[in-house]
C-alpha atoms as a PDB file:
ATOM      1  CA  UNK A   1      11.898   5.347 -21.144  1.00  0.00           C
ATOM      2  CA  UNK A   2       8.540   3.544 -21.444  1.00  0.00           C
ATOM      3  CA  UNK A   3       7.574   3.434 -17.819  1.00  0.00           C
ATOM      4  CA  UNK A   4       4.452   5.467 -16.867  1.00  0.00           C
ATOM      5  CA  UNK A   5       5.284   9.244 -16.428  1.00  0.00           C
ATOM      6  CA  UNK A   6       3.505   9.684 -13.178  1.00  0.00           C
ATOM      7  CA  UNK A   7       3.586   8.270  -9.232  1.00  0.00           C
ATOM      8  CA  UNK A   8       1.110   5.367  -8.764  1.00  0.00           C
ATOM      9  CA  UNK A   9      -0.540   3.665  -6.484  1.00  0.00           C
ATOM     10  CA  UNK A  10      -0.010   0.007  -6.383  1.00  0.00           C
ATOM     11  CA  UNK A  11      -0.669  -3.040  -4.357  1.00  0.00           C
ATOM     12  CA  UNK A  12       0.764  -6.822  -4.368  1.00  0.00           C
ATOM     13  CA  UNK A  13      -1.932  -8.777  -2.511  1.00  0.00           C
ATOM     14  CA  UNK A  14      -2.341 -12.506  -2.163  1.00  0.00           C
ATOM     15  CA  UNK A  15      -6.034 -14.214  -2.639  1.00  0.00           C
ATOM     16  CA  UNK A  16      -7.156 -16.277  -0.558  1.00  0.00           C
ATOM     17  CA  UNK A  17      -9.820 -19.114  -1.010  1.00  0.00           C
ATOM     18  CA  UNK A  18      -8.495 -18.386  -4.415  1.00  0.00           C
ATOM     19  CA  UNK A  19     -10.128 -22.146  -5.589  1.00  0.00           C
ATOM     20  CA  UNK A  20     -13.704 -21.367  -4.538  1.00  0.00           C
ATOM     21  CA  UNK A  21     -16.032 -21.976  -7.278  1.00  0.00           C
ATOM     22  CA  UNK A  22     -17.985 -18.545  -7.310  1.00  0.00           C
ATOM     23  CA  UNK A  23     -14.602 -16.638  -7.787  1.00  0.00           C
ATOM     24  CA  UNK A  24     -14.948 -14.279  -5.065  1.00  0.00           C
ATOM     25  CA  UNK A  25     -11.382 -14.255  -3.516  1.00  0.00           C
ATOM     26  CA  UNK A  26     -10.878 -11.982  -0.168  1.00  0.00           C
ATOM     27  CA  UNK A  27      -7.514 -10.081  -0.554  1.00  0.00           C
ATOM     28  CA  UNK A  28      -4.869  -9.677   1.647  1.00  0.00           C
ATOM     29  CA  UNK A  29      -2.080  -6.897   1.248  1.00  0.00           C
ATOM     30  CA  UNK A  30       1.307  -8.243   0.599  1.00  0.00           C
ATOM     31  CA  UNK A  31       2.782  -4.486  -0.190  1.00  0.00           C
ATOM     32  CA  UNK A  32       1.524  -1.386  -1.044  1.00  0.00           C
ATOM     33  CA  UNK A  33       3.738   0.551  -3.125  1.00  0.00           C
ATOM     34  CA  UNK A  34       3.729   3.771  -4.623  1.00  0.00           C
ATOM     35  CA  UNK A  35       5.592   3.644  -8.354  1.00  0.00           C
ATOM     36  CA  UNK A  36       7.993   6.318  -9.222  1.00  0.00           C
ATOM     37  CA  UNK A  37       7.736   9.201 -11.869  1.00  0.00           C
ATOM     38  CA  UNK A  38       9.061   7.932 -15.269  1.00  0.00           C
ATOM     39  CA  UNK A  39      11.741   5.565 -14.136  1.00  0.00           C
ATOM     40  CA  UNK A  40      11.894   1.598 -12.654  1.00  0.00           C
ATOM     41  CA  UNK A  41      12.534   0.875  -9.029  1.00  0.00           C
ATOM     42  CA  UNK A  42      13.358  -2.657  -6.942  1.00  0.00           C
ATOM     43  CA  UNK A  43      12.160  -2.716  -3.170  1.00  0.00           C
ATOM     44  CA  UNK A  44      13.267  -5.511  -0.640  1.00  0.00           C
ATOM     45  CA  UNK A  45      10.662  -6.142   1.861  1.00  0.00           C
ATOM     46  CA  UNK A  46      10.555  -8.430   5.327  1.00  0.00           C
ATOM     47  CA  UNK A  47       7.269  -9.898   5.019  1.00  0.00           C
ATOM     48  CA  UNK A  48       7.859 -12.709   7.508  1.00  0.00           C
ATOM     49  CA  UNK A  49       4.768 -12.418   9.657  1.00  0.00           C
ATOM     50  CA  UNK A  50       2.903 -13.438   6.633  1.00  0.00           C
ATOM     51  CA  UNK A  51       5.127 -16.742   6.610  1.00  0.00           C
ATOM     52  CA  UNK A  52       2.573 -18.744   7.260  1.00  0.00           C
ATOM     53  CA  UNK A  53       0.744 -18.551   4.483  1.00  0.00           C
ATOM     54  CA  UNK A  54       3.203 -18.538   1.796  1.00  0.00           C
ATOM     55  CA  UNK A  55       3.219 -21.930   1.411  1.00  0.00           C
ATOM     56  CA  UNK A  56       2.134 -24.608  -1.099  1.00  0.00           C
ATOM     57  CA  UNK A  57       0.545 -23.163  -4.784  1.00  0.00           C
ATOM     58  CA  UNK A  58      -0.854 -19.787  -4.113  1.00  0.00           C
ATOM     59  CA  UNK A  59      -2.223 -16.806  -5.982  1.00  0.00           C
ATOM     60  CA  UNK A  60      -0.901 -13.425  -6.066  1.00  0.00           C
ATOM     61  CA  UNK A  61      -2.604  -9.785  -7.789  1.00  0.00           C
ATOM     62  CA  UNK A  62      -1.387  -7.077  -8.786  1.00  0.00           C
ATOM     63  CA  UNK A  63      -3.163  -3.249  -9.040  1.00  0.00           C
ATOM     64  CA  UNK A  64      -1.361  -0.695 -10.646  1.00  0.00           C
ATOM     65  CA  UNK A  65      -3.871   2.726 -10.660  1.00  0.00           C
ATOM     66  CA  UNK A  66      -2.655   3.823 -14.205  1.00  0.00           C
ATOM     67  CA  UNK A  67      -4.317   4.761 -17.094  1.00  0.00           C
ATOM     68  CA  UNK A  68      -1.825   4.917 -19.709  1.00  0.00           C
ATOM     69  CA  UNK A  69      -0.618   2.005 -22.143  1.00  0.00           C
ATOM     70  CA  UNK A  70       0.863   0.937 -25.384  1.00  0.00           C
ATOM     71  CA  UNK A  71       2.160   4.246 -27.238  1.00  0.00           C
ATOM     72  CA  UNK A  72       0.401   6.779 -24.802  1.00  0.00           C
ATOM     73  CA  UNK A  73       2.321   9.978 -24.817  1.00  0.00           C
ATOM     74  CA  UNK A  74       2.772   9.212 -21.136  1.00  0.00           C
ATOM     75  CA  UNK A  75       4.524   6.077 -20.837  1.00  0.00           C
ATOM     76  CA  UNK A  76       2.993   2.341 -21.375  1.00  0.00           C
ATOM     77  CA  UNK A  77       2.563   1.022 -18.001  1.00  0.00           C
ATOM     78  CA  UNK A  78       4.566  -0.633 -15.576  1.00  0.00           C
ATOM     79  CA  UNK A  79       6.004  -4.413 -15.930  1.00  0.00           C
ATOM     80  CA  UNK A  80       5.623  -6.392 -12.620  1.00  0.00           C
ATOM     81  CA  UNK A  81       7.951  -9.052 -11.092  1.00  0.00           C
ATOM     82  CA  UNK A  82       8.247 -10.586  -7.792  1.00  0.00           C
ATOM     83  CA  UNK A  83      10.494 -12.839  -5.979  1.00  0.00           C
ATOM     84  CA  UNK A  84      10.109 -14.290  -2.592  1.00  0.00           C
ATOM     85  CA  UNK A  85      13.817 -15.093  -0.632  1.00  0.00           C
ATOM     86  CA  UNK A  86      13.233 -17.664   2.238  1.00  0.00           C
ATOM     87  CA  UNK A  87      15.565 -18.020   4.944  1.00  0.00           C
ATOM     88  CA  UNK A  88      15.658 -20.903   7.088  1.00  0.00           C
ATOM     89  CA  UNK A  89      15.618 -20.444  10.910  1.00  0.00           C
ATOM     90  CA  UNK A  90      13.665 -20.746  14.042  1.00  0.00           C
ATOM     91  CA  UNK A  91       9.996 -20.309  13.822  1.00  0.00           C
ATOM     92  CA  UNK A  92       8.713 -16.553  14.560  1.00  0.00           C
ATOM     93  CA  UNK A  93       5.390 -16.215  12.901  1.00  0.00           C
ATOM     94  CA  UNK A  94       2.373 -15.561  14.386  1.00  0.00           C
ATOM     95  CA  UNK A  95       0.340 -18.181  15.356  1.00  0.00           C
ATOM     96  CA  UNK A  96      -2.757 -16.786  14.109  1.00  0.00           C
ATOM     97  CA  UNK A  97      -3.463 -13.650  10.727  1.00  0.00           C
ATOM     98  CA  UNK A  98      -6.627 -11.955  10.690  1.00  0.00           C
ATOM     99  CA  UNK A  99      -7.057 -10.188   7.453  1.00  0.00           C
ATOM    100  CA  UNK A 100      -9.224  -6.918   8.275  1.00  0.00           C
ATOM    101  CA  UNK A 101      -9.084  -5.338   5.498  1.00  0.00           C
ATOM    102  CA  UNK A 102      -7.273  -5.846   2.223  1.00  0.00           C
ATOM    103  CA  UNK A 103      -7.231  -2.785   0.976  1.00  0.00           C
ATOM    104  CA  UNK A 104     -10.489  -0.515   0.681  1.00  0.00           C
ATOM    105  CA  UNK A 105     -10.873   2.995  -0.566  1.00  0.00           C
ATOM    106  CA  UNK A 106     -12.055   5.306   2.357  1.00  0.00           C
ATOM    107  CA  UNK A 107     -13.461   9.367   0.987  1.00  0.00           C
ATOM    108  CA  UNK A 108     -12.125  11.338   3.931  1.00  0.00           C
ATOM    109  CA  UNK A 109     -13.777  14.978   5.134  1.00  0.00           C
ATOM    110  CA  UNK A 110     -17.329  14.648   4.261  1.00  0.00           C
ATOM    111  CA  UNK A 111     -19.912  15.217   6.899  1.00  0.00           C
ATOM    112  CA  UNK A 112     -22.794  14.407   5.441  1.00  0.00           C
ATOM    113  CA  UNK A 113     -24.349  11.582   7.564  1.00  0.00           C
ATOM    114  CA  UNK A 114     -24.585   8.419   5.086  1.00  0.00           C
ATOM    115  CA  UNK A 115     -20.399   9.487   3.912  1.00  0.00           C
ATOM    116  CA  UNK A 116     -18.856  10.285   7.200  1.00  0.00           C
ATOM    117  CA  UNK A 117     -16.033   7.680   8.079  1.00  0.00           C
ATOM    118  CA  UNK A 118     -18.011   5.906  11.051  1.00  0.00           C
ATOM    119  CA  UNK A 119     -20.428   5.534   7.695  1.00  0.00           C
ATOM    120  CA  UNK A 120     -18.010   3.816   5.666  1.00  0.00           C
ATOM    121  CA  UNK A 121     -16.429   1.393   8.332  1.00  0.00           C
ATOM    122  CA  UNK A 122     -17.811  -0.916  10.367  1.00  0.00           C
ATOM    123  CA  UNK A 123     -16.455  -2.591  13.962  1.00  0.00           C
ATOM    124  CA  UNK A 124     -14.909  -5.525  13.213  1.00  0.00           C
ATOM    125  CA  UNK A 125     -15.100  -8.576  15.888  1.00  0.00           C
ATOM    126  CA  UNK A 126     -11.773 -10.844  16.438  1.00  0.00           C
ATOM    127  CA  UNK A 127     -11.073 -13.547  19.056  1.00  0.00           C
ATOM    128  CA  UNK A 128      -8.073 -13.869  20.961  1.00  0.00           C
ATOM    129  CA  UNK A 129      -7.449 -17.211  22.522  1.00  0.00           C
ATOM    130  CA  UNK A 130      -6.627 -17.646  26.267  1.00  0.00           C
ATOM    131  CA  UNK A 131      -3.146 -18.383  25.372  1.00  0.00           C
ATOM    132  CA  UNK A 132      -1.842 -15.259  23.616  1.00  0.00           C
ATOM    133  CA  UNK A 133       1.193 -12.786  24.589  1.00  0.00           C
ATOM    134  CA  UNK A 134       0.874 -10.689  21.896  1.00  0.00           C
ATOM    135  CA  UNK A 135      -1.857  -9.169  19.581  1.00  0.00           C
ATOM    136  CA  UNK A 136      -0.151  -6.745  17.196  1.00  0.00           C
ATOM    137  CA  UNK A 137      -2.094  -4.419  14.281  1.00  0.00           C
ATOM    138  CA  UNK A 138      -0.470  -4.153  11.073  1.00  0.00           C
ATOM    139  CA  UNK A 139      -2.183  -0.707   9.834  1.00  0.00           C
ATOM    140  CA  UNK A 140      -1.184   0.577   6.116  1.00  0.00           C
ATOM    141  CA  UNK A 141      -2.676   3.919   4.858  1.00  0.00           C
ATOM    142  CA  UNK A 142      -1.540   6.282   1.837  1.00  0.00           C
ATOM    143  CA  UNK A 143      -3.525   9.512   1.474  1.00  0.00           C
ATOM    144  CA  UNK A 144      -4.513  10.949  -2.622  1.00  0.00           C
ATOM    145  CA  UNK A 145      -5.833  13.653  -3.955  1.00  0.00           C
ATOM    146  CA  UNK A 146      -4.821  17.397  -3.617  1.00  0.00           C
ATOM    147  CA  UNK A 147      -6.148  20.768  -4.372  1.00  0.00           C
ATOM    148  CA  UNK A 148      -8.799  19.958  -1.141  1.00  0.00           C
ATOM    149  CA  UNK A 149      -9.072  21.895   2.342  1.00  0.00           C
ATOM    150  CA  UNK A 150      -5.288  22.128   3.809  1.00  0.00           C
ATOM    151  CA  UNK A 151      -4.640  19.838   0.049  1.00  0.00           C
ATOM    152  CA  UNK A 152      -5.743  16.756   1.472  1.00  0.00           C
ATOM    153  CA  UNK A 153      -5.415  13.867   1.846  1.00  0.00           C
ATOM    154  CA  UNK A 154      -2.053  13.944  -0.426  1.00  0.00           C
ATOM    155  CA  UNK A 155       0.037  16.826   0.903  1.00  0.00           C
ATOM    156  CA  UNK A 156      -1.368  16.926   5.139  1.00  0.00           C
ATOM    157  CA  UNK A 157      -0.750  15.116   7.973  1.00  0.00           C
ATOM    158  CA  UNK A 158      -3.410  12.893   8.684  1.00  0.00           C
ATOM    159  CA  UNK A 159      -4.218  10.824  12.158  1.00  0.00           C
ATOM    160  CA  UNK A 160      -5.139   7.152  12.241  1.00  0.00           C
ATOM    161  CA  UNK A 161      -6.765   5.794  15.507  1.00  0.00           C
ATOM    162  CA  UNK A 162      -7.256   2.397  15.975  1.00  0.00           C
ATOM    163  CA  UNK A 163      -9.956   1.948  18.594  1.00  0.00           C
ATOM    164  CA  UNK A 164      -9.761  -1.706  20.329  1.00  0.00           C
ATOM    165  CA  UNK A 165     -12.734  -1.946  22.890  1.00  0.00           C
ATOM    166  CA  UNK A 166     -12.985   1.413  23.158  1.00  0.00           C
ATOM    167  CA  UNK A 167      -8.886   2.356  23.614  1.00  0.00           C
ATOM    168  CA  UNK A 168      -7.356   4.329  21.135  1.00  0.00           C
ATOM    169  CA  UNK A 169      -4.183   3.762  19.569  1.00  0.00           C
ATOM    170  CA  UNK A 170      -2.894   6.627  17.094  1.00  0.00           C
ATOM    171  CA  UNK A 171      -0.988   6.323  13.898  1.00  0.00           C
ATOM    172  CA  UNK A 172       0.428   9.269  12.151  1.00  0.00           C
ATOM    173  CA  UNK A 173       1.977   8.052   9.082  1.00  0.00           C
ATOM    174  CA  UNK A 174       3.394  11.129   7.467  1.00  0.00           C
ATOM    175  CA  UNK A 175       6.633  10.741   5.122  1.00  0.00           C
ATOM    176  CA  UNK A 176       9.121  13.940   5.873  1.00  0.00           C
ATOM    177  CA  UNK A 177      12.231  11.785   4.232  1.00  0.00           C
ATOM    178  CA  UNK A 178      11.084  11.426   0.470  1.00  0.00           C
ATOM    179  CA  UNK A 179      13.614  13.207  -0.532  1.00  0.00           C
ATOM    180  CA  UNK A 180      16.300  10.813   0.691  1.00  0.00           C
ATOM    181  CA  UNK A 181      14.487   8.319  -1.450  1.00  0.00           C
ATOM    182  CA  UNK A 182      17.414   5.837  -3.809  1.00  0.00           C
ATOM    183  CA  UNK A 183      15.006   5.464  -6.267  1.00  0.00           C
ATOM    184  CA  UNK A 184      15.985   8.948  -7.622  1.00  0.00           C
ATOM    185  CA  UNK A 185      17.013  11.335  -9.411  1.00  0.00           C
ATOM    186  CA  UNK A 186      13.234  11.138 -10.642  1.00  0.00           C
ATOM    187  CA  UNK A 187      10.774  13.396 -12.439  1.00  0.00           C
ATOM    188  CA  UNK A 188       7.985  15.501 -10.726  1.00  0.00           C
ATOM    189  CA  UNK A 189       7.639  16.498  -6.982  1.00  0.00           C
ATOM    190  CA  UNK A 190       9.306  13.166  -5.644  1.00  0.00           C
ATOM    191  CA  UNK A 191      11.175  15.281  -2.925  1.00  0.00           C
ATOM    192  CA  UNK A 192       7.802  16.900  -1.333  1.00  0.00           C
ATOM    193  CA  UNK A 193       6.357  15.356   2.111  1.00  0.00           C
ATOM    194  CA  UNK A 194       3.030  13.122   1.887  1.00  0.00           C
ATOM    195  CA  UNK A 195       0.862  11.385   3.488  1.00  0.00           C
ATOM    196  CA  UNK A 196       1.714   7.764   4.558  1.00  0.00           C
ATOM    197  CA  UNK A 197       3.783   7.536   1.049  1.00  0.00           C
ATOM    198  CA  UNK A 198       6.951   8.766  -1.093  1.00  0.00           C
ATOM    199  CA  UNK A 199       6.698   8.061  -4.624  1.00  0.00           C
ATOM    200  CA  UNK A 200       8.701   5.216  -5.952  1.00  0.00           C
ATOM    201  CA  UNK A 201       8.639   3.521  -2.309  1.00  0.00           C
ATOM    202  CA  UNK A 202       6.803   0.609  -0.497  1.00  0.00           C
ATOM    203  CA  UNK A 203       4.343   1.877   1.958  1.00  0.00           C
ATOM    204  CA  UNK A 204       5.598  -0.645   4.742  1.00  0.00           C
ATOM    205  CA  UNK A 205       2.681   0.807   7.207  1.00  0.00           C
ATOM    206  CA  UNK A 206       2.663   0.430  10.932  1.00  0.00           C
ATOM    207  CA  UNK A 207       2.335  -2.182  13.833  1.00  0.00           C
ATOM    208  CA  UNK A 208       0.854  -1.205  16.589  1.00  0.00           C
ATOM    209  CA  UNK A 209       0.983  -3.386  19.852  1.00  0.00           C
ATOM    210  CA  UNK A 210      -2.540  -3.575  20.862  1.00  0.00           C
ATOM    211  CA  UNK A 211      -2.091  -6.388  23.422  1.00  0.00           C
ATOM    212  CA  UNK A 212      -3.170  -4.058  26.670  1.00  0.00           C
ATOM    213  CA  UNK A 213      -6.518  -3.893  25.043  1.00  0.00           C
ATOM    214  CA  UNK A 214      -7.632  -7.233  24.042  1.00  0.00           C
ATOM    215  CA  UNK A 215      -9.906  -9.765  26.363  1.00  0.00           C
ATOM    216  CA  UNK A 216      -8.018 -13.046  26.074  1.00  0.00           C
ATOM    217  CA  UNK A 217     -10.528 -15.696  25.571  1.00  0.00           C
ATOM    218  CA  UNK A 218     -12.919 -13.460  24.488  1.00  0.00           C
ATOM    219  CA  UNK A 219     -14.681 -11.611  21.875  1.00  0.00           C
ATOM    220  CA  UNK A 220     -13.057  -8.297  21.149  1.00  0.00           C
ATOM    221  CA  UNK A 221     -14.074  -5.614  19.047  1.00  0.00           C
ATOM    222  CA  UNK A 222     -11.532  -3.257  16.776  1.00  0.00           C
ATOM    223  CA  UNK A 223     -13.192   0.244  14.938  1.00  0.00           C
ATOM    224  CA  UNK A 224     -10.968   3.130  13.391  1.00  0.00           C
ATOM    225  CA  UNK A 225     -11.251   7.136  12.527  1.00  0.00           C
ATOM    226  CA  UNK A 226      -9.209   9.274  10.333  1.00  0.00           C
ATOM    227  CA  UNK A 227      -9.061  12.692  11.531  1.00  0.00           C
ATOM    228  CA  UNK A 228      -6.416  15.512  10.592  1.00  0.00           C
ATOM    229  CA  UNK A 229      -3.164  15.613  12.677  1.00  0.00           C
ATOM    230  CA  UNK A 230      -4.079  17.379  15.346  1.00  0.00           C
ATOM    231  CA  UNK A 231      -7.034  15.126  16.353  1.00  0.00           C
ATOM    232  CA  UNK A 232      -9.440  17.371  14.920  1.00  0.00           C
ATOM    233  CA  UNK A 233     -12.353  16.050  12.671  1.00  0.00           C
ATOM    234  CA  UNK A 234     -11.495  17.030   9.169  1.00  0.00           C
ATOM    235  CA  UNK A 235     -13.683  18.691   6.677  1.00  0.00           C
ATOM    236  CA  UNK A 236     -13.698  19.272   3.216  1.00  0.00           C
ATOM    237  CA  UNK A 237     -14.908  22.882   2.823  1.00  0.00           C
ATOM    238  CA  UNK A 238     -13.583  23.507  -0.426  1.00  0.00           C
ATOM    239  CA  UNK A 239     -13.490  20.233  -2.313  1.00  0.00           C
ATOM    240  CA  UNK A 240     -12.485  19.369  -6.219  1.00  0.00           C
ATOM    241  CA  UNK A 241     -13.529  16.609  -8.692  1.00  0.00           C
ATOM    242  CA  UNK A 242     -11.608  14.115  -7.023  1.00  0.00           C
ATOM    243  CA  UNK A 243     -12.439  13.774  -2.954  1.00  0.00           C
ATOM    244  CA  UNK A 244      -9.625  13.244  -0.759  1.00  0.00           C
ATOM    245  CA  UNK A 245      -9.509   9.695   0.102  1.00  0.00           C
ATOM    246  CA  UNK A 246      -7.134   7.241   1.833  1.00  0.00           C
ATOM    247  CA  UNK A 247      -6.400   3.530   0.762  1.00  0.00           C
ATOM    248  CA  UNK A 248      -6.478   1.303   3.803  1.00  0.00           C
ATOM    249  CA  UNK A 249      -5.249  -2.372   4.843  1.00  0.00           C
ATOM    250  CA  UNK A 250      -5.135  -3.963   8.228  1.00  0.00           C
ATOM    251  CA  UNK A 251      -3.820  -6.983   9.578  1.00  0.00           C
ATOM    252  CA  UNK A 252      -4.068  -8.387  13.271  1.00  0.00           C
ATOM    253  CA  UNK A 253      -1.352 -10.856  14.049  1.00  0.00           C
ATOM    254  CA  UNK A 254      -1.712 -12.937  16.859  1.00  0.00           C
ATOM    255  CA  UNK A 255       1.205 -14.109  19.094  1.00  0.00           C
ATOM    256  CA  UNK A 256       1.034 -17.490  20.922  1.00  0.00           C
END
């Protein structure tokens, strides 16, 4: 009866170069999950393209976006656990993870020419070796905010391309079965659609098979655009206090 009263969104991520001396880490998304209203929940994930770094001492965070706590009217918080299950069996991993992004905050709808999305992202350059079968993008987005034009980026369908050396690969991750959710009977709108996320769920995100794009043995070159569902550019004509904006993570795996 103590959990926080509202959805929230929440990330497990794993640091990396977590013993450098200046104590900037880079963080790479482990989960993204979205906490129920008022009540606890348990999620079993398959995280086994990340096997290969789970290994030896490592460092894990955790980001609830909450701001309630001891003897708030709302609830105190959220208490965090995590187990990892290993299974023994032939090797399936990628040979190779390229952490993009961990997860980064992108304001969606704005024109203006220093806050458009092309303003807030910039092309990233991988290499692929010679010797690869299979590049694959692991893409997770969850939309926030509401009250916006068409109550973005909560409550509308939003479009995700990927664009690998100039091919696009689109990713619409819009949630239609919340209200078959477990983790229920909860409080609030749990039932309603959303944007890339159900409340009181793990965001599990997308892979997208971007293998006919890449250069083997070469430099290649990955940029990406949010636009509204229909592949129109989206924008914010009537906007509130809080901007629509979408939380973002991306992972290449490579395939040897």
């Amino acid at each position: 009866g103590k959990c926080d009263h509202w959805d929230r969104s929440g990330s497990l991520q794993l640091l990396l170069d977590a013993d450098e001396e200046d104590g900037k880490f880079k963080y790479l998304e482990l989960a993204r999950h979205i906490t129920p209203y008022k009540i606890e929940m348990c999620q079993y994930i398959d995280v086994t393209p990340l096997a290969p770094l789970l290994k030896g001492k490592q460092t894990l965070s955790s980001w609830i976006d909450t701001w309630v706590g001891p003897d708030h009217a709302q609830g105190e918080g959220w208490q965090v656990s995590v187990q990892f299950v290993f299974y023994p069996g032939a090797p399936s991993p990628p040979s190779k993870i390229i952490n993009v992004w961990g997860r980064r905050n992108i304001t969606v709808g704005q024109l203006e020419e220093d806050k458009t999305i092309d303003a807030q992202i910039e092309a990233f350059s991988f290499e692929v070796p010679e010797g690869a079968k299979k590049v694959e993008a692991h893409l997770t987005t969850t939309g926030h905010s509401f009250g916006n034009t068409y109550n973005c980026a909560e409550f509308c369908g939003m479009r995700h391309d990927l664009l690998v050396n100039g091919n696009t690969f689109s990713v619409n991750p819009w949630r239609d079965d919340c209200s078959q959710n477990p983790v229920s009977p909860q409080y609030g709108t749990w039932e309603y659609s959303r944007n890339g996320w159900c409340p009181g769920a793990i965001a599990v995100g997308h892979k997208v098979d971007i293998t006919s794009a890449v250069s083997l043995g070469a430099t290649n070159s990955l940029d990406m655009d949010i636009l509204l569902y229909n592949g129109e550019v989206y924008h914010n004509t009537q906007p509130v206090d809080l901007l629509p904006y979408t939380y973002v993570s991306l992972k290449l795996y490579i395939y040897e």
